[in-house]
Protein backbone atom coordinates (compact mmCIF):
# COMPACT_ATOMS: atom_id res chain seq x y z
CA UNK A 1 0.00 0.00 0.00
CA UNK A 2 1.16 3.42 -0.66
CA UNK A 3 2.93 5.61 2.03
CA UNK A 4 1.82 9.18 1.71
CA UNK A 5 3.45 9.80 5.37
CA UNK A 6 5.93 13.14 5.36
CA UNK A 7 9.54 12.56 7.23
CA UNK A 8 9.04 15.15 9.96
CA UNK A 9 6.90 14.69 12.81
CA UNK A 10 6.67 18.32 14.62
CA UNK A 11 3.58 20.30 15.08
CA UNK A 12 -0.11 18.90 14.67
CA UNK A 13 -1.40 16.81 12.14
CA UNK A 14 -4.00 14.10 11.51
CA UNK A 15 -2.75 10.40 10.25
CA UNK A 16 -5.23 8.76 8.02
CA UNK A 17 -5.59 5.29 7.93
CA UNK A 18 -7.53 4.29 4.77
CA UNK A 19 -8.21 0.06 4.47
CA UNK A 20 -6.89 -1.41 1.41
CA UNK A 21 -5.72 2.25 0.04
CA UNK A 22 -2.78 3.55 2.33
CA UNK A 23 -2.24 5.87 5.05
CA UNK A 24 -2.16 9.88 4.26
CA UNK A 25 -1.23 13.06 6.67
CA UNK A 26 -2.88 15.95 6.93
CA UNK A 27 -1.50 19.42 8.35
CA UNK A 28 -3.26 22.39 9.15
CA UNK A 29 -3.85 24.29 5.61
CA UNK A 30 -4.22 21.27 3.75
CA UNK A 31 -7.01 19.08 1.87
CA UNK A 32 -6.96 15.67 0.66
CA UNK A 33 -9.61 14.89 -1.70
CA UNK A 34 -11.50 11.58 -1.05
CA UNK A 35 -13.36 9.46 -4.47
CA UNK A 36 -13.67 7.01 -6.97
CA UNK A 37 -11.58 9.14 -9.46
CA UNK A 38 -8.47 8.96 -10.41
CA UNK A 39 -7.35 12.57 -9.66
CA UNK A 40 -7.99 12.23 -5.75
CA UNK A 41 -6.05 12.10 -3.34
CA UNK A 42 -7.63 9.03 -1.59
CA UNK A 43 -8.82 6.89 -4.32
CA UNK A 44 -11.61 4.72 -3.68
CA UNK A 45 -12.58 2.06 -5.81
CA UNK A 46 -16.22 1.77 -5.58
CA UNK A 47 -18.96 2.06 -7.48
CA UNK A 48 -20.80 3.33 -4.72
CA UNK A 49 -18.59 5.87 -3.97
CA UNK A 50 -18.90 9.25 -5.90
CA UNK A 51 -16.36 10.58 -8.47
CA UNK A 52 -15.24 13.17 -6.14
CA UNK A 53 -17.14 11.95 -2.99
CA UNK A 54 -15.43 13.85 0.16
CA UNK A 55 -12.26 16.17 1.25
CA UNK A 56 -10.88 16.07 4.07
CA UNK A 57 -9.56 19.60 5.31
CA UNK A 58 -8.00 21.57 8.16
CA UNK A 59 -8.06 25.54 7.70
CA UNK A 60 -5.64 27.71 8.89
CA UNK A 61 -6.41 28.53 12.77
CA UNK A 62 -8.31 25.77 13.16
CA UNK A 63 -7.62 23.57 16.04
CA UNK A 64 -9.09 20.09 13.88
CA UNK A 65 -10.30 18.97 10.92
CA UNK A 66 -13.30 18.68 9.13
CA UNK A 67 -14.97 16.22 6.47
CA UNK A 68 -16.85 17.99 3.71
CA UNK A 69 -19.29 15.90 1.88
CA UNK A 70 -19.63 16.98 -1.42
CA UNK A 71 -22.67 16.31 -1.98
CA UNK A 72 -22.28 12.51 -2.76
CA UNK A 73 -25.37 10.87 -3.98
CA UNK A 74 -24.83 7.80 -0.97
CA UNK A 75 -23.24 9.84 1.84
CA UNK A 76 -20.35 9.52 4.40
CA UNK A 77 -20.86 8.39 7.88
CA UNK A 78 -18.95 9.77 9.99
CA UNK A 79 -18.40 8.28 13.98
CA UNK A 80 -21.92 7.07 13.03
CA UNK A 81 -23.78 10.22 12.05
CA UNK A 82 -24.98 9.99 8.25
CA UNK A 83 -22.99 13.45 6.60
CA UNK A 84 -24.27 14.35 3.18
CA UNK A 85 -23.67 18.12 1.79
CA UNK A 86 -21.97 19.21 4.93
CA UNK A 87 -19.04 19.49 6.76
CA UNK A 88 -18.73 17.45 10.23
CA UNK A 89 -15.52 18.45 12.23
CA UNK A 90 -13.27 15.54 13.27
CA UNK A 91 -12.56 14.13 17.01
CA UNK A 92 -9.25 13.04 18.01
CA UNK A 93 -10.30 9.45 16.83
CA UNK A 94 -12.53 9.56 14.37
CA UNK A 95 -13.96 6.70 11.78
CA UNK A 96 -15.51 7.48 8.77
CA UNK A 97 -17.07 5.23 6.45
CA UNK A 98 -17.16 5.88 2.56
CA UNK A 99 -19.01 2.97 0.55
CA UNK A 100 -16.83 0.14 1.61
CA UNK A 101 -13.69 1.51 2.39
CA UNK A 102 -12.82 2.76 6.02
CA UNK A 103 -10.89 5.35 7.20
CA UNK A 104 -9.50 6.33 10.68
CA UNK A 105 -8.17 9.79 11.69
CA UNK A 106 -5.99 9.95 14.78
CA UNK A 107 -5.07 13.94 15.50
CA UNK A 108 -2.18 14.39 17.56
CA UNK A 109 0.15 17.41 18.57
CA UNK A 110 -3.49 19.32 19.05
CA UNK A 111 -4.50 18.61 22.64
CA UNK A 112 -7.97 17.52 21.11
CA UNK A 113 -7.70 14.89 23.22
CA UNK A 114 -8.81 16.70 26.32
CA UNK A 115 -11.96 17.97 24.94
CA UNK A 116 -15.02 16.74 26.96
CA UNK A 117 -17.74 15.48 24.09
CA UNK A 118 -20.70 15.28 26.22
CA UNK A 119 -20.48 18.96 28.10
CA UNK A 120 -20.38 21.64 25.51
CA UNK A 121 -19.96 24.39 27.47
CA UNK A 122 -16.64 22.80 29.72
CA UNK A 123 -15.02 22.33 25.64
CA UNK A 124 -15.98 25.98 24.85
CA UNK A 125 -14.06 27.32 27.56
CA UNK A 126 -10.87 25.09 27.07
CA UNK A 127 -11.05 25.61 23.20
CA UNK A 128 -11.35 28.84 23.06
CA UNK A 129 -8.25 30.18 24.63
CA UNK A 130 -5.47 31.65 22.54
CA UNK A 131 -7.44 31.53 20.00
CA UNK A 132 -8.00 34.90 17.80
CA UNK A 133 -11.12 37.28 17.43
CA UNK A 134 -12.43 37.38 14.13
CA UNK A 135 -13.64 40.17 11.79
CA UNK A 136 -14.21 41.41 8.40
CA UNK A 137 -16.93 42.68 5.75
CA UNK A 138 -20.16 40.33 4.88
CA UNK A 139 -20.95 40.93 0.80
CA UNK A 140 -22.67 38.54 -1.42
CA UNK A 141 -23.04 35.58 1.07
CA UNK A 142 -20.47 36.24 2.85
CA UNK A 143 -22.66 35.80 6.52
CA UNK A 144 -23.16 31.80 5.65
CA UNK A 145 -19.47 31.39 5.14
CA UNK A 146 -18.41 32.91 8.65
CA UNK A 147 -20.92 30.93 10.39
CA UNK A 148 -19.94 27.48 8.40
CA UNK A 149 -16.47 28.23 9.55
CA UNK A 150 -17.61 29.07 13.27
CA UNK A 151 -19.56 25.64 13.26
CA UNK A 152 -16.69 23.30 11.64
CA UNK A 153 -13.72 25.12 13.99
CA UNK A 154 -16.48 24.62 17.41
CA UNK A 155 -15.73 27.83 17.92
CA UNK A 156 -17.55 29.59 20.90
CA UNK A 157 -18.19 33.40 21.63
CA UNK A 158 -20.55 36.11 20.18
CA UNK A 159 -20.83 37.10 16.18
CA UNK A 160 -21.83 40.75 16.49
CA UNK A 161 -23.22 42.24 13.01
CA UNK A 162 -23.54 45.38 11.55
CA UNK A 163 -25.81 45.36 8.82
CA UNK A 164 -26.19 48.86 7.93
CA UNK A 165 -29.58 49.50 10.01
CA UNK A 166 -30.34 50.89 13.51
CA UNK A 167 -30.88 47.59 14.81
CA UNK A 168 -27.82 45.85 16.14
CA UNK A 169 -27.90 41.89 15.50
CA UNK A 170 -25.70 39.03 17.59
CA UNK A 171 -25.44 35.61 17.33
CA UNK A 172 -23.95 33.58 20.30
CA UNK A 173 -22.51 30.05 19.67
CA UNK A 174 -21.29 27.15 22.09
CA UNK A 175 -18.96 24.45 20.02
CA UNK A 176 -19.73 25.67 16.75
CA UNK A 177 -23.96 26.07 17.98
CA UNK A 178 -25.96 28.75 17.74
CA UNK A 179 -27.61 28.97 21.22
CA UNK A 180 -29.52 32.82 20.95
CA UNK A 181 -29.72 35.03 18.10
CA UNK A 182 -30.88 38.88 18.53
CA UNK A 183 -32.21 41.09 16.14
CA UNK A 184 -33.78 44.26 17.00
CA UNK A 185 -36.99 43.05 18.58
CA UNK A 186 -36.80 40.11 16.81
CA UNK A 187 -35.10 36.68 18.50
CA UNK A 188 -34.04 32.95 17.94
CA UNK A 189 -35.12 31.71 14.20
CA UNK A 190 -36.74 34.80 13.79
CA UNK A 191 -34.25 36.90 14.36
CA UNK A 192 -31.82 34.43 11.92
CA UNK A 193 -34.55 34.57 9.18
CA UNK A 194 -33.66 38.55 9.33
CA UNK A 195 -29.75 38.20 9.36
CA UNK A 196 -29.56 35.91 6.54
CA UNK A 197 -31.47 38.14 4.33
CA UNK A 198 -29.44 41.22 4.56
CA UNK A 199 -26.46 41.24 1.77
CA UNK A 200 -24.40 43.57 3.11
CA UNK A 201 -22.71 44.35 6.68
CA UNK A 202 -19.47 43.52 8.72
CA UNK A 203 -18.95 41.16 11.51
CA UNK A 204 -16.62 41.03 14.50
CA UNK A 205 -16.54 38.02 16.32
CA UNK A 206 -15.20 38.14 19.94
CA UNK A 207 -14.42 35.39 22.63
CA UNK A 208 -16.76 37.09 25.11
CA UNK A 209 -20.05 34.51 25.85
CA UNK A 210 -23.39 35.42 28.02
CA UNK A 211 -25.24 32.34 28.64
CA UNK A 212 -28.68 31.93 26.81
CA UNK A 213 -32.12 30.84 29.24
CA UNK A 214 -33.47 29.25 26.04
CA UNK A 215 -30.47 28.00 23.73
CA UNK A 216 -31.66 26.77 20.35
CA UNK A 217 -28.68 24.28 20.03
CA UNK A 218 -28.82 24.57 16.55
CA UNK A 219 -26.46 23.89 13.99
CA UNK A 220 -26.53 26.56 11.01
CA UNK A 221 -25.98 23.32 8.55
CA UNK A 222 -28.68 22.38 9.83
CA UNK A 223 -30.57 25.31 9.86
CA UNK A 224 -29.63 25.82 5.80
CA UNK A 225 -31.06 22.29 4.83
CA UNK A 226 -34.57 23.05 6.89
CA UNK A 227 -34.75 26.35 4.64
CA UNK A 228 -33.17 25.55 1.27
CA UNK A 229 -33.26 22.03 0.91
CA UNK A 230 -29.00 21.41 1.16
CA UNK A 231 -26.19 22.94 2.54
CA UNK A 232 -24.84 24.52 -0.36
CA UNK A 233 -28.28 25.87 -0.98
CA UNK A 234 -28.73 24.52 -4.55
CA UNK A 235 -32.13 23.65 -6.64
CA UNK A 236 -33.08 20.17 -6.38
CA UNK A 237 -34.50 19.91 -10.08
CA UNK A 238 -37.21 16.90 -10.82
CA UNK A 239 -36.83 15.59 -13.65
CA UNK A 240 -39.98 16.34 -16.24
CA UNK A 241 -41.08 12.70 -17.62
CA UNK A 242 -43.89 14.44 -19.51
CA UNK A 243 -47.79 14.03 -19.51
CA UNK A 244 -48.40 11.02 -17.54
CA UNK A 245 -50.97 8.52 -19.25
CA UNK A 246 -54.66 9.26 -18.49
């Protein structure tokens, strides 16, 4: 099997252990595409498996991983959760199952280790430090991006948003969650109906946190699929079979 392993061992990365196919590194920055193709970087002979089924990536700043689906018309599972057209950040021992081939991701150098799965709040507090604020201008989309990123990095804090008006707006997230949204009057999916509509704005997002009494625990994937049908957002056409027989 093929060694795609680099000869230095400093700093974190994630070692990929792919059955039958080989084992692959990933560092932060980097992708490794995941398919039946040719072209990938993961090649995965299976008719089941999409052409370009998956990548695997790690963004700058980020303290792990994720798995993008792209869309594949059978899915990834992912430490047991079905992931189509969406990304699903990586533990520090994650499996992932693409048609039959299976994969296992060990991170180490991260300290993702210590994170506590079951208590949100406790893995907020621990990943958050050191970490940097964010901020920047929101144009053409540019709101969905920031909070894909903020839900794949588990980031935790408060998106503020100025979107031009009199009414401020903030969004306040626990491990990449949206637990309380504020918009003028308006509040929880309300108040995220209003934000996602506006084109235009800047954001600033800070480490500071105040505790919601009603958190929606909601994932803004999530949230995307429940109001356009996919992640991405994209027309689901029908096909048009014609006039059926009478």
């Amino acid at each position: 099997m093929p060694d795609h392993m680099s000869r230095y061992d400093d700093g974190p990365r994630a070692v990929i252990e792919a059955a039958g196919v080989g084992r692959f590194e990933l560092r932060p920055g980097g992708s490794l595409r995941i398919g039946r193709h040719h072209e990938n970087d993961i090649v995965i002979k299976d008719s089941v498996v999409s052409r370009f089924h998956a990548t695997l990536r790690w963004e700058v700043g980020a303290e792990r991983p994720a798995l993008y689906d792209n869309g594949s018309q059978n899915g990834t599972n992912v430490d047991g959760k079905d992931v189509i057209g969406r990304a699903e950040p990586l533990t520090a021992s994650s499996r992932i199952v693409i048609g039959s081939c299976k994969l296992t991701v060990e991170l180490q150098g991260t300290g993702a280790a210590a994170l506590i799965d079951d208590a949100p709040e406790a893995v907020a507090l621990f990943s958050e430090q050191g970490r940097p604020e964010l901020r920047g201008s929101l144009d053409g989309g540019g709101l969905r991006q920031v909070l894909l990123r903020l839900e794949v990095e588990l980031r935790s804090g408060t998106l503020e948003l100025d979107l031009g008006g009199a009414d401020r707006s903030r969004l306040t997230l626990a491990a990449g969650q949206v637990m309380d949204v504020r918009h003028g009057s308006l509040r929880g999916l309300a108040a995220l109906d209003a934000i996602y509509a506006a084109q235009r704005g800047s954001y600033r997002f800070t480490r500071d946190m105040e505790p919601s009494d009603e958190p929606l625990n909601l994932r803004f994937s999530e949230y995307l699929r429940l109001k356009h049908g996919s992640y991405l957002g994209t027309t689901r056409w029908k096909r048009d079979d014609g006039p059926r027989p009478r």
